[in-house]
C-alpha atoms as a PDB file:
ATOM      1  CA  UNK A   1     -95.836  21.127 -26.122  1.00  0.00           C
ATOM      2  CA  UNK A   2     -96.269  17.636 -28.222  1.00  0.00           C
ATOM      3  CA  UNK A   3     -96.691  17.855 -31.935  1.00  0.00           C
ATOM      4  CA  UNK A   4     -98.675  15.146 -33.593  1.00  0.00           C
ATOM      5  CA  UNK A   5     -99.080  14.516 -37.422  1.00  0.00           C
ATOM      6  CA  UNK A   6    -101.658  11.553 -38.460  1.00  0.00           C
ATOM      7  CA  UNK A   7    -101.906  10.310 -42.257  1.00  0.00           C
ATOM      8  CA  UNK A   8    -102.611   7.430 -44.299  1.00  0.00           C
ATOM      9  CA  UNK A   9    -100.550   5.648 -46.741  1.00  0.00           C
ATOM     10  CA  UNK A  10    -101.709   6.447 -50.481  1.00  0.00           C
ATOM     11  CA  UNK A  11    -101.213   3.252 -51.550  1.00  0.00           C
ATOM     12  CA  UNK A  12    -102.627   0.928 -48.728  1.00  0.00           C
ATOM     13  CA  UNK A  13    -105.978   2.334 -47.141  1.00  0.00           C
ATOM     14  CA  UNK A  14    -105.416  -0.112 -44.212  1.00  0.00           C
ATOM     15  CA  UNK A  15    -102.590   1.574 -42.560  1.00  0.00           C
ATOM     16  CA  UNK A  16    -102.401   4.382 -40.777  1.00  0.00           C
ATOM     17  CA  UNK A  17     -99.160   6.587 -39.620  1.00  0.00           C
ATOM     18  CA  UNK A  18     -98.836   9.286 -36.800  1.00  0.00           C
ATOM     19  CA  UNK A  19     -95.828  10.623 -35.543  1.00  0.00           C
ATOM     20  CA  UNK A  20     -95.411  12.825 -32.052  1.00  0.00           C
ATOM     21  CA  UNK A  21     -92.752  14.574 -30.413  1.00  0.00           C
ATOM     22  CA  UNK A  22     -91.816  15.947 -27.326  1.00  0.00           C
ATOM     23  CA  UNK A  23     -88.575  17.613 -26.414  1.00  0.00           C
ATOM     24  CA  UNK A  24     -86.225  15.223 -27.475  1.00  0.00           C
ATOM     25  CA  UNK A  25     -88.287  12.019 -27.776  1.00  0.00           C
ATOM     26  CA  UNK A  26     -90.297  11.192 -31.054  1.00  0.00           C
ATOM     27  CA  UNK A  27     -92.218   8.397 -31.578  1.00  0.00           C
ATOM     28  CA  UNK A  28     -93.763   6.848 -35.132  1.00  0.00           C
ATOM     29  CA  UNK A  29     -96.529   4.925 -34.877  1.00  0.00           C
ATOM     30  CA  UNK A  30     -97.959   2.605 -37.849  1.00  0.00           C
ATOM     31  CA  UNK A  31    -101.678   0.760 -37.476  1.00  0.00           C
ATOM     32  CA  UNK A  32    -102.958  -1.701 -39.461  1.00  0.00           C
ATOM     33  CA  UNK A  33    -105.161  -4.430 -40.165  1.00  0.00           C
ATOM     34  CA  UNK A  34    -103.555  -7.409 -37.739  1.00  0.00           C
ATOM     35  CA  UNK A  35    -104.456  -9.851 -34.965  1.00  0.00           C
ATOM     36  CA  UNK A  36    -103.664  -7.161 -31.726  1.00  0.00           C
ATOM     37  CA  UNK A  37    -100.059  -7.325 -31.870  1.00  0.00           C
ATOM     38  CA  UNK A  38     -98.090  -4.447 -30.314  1.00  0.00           C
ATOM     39  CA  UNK A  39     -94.301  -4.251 -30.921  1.00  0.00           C
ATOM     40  CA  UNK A  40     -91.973  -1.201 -29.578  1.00  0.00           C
ATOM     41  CA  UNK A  41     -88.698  -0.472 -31.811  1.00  0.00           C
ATOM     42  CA  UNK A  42     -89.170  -4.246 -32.923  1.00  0.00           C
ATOM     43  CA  UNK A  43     -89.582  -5.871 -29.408  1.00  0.00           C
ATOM     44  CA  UNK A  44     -93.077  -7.276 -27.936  1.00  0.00           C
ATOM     45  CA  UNK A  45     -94.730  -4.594 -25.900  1.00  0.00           C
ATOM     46  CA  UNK A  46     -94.045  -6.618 -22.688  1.00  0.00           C
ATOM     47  CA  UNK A  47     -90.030  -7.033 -23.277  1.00  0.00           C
ATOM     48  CA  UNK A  48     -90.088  -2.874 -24.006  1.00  0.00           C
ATOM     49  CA  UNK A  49     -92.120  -1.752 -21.191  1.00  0.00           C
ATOM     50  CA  UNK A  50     -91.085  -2.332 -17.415  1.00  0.00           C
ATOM     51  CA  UNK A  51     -94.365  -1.617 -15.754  1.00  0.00           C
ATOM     52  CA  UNK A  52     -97.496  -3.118 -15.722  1.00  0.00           C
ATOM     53  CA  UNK A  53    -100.213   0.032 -15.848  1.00  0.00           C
ATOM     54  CA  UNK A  54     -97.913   1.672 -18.441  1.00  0.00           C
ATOM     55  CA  UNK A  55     -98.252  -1.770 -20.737  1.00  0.00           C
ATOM     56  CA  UNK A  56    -102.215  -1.243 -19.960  1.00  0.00           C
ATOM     57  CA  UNK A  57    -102.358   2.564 -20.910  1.00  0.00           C
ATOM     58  CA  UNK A  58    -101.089   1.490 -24.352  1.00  0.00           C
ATOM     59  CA  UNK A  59    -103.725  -1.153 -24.741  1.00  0.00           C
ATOM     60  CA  UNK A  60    -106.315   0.801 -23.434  1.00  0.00           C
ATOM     61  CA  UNK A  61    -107.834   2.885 -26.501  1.00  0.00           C
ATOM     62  CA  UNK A  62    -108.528  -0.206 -28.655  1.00  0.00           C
ATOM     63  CA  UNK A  63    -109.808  -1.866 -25.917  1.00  0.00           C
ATOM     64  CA  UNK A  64    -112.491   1.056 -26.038  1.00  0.00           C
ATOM     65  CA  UNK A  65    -113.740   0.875 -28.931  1.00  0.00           C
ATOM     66  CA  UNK A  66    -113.408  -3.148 -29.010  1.00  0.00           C
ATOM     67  CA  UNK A  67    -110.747  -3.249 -31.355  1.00  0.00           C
ATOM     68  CA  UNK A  68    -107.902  -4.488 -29.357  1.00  0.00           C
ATOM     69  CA  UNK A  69    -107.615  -7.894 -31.447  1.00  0.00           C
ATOM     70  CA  UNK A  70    -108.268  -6.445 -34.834  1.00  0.00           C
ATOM     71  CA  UNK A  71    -105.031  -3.802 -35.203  1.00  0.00           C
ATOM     72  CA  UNK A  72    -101.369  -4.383 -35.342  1.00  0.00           C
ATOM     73  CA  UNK A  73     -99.491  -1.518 -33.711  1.00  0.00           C
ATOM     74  CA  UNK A  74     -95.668  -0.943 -34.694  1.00  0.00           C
ATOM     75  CA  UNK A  75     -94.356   2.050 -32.572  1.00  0.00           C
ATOM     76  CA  UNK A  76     -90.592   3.115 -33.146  1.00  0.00           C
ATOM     77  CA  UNK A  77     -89.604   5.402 -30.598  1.00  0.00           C
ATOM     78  CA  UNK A  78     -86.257   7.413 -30.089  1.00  0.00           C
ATOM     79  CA  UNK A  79     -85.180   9.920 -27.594  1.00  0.00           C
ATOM     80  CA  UNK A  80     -85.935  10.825 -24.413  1.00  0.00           C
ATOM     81  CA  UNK A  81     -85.608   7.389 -22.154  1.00  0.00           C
ATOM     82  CA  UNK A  82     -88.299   5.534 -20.990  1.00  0.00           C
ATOM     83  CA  UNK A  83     -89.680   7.957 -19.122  1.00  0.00           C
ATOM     84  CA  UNK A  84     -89.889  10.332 -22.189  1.00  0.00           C
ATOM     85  CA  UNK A  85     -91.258   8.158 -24.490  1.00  0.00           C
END
């Protein structure tokens, strides 16, 4: 079963952290204040991810709430293989 922890930074209210983990993958995830840039383990979104639809599902919940242009999104993720993570 995934675990997921969400907090803010003390010092910056503007960023939020979560971290979740499954089996062997674990992935850190940091949201801020930005212009709708996505980066995995330091690459753009589109160099990381392979598919098309999985690319979308990431972008999906700020597009939502109409906030896909107002957060950056830094996800470092370890473990698992693509298909884990």
């Amino acid at each position: 079963m995934a675990r997921t922890e969400t907090h803010s930074e003390d010092n910056d209210k503007n960023v939020v952290r979560a971290v979740g983990r499954r089996k062997e993958a674990s992935a850190r995830v940091r949201l801020e204040l930005g212009d709708g840039n996505i980066t995995v383990n330091g690459d753009d979104l589109g160099d990381y991810l392979p598919v098309q639809w999985w690319i979308d599902d990431v972008h999906t919940p700020l597009e939502i709430v109409s906030k896909a242009k107002d957060f950056d999104v830094s996800i470092k993720i370890s473990g698992g293989g693509h298909h884990g993570q």
